[in-house]
Every structure is written in C-alpha cells, then in structure tokens.
Protein backbone atom coordinates (compact mmCIF):
# COMPACT_ATOMS: atom_id res chain seq x y z
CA UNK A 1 126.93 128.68 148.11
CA UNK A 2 123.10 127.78 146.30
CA UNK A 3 121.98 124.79 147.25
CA UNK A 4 119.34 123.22 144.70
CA UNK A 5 117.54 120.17 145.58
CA UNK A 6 114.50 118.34 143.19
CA UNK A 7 113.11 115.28 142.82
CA UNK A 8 114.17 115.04 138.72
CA UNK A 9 116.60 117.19 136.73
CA UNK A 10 118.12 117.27 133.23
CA UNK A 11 121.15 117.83 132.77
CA UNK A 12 122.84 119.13 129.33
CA UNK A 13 126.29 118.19 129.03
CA UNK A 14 127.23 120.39 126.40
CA UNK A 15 126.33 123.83 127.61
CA UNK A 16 125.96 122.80 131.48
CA UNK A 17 122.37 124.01 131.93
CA UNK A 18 120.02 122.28 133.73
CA UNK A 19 116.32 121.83 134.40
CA UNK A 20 115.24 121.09 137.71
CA UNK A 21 111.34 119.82 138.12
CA UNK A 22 109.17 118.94 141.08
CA UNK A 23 109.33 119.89 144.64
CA UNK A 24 112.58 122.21 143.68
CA UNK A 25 114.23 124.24 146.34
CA UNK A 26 116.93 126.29 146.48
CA UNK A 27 118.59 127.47 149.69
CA UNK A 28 121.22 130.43 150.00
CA UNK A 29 122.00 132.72 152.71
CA UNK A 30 119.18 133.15 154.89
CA UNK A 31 116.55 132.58 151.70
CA UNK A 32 114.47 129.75 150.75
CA UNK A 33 112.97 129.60 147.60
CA UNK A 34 110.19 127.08 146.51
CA UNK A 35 108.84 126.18 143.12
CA UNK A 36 107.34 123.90 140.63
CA UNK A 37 110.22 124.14 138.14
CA UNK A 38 114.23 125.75 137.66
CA UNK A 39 115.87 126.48 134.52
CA UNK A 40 119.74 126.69 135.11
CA UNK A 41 121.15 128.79 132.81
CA UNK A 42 125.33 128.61 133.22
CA UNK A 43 125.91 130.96 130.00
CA UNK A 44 124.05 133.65 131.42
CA UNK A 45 124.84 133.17 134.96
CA UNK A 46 121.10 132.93 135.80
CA UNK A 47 118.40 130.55 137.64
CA UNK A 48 114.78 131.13 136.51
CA UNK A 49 111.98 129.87 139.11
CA UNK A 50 108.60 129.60 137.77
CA UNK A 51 105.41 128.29 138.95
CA UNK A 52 104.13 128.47 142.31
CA UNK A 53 107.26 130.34 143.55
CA UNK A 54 107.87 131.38 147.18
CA UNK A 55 110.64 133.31 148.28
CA UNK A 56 111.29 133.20 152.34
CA UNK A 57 113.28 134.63 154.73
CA UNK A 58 113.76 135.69 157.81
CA UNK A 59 111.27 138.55 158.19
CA UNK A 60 109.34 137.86 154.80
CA UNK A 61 106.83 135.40 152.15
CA UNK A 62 106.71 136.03 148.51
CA UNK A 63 104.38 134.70 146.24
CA UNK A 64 105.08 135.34 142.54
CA UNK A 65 105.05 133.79 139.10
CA UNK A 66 108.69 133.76 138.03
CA UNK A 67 111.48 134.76 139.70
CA UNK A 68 115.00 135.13 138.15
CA UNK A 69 117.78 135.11 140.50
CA UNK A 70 121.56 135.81 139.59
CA UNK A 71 123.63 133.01 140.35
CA UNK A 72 126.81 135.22 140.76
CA UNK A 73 125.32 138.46 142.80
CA UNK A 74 122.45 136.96 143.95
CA UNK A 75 120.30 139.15 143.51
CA UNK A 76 116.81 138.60 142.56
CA UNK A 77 114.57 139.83 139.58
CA UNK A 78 110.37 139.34 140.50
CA UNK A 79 108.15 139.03 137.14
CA UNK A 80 104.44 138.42 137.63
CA UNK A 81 101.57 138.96 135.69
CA UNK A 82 99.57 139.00 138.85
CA UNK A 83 99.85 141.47 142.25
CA UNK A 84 103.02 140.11 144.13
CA UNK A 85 101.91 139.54 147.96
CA UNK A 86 104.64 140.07 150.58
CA UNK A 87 103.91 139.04 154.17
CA UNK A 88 106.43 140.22 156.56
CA UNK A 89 106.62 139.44 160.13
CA UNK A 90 108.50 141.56 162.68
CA UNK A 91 110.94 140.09 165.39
C-alpha cells in the first residue's frame, strides 16, 4: 500500500491521474518520501516527485531533483541534474 497525503490535488476523472501539490508525502514500506509536487500517472503505472525531494528510510537521506517511483514494483528511478547526496546512518 502507498500512502499519498497533500494539502491540494487535482484530480482528472477521465484518465485517473492526479497532481498532488504542497507539503506532499508519500509513505510505503519502510520509505518516506517528501516533495514540493506529485504527478500520478495511472496509464503508465508511475508517480513522479519533483522539487525538493527526499527519500528516507531506515538507514538512509536522499536529496534529489526528481524521482520517479513505480507504483506497481516500487521501485525507484533518481534523475538529477545536480550530485545526489546520500547520508546513511548505521544501527
């Protein structure tokens, strides 16, 4: 389960995408992602994060540009046109 939480959204009713903006997050599994915007895009089975992301976990920080994560595999793809920091912690 992806949780997505904003404080606006659109929502298009005839393809089911959706635009999240503002304070987004998006929670799944141990991750928690935080950005400036979300572009929902059902048809292609994708979520694009962009602006100010941050990707957290357990053991790791992520700054990047834009982030697209697949909504069914969950994995994630990092695009930047800056150096990507990653801080990680040990336990």
């Amino acid at each position: 389960t992806i949780y997505i939480s904003s404080e606006l959204a659109n929502y298009n009713y005839t393809n089911q995408n959706s635009k999240f903006y503002n304070n987004v997050v998006i929670n799944y599994d141990d991750k928690i992602i935080t950005c400036d915007n979300l572009d929902l895009i059902i048809s292609e089975n994708i979520a694009v994060a962009y602006s100010n992301v941050i990707v957290k976990d357990n053991i790791s920080v992520m700054n990047a540009q834009k982030i697209t994560l697949d909504i069914l595999t969950k994995d994630i793809k990092i695009n930047s046109d800056e150096k990507i920091k990653i801080n990680t912690t040990s336990k």
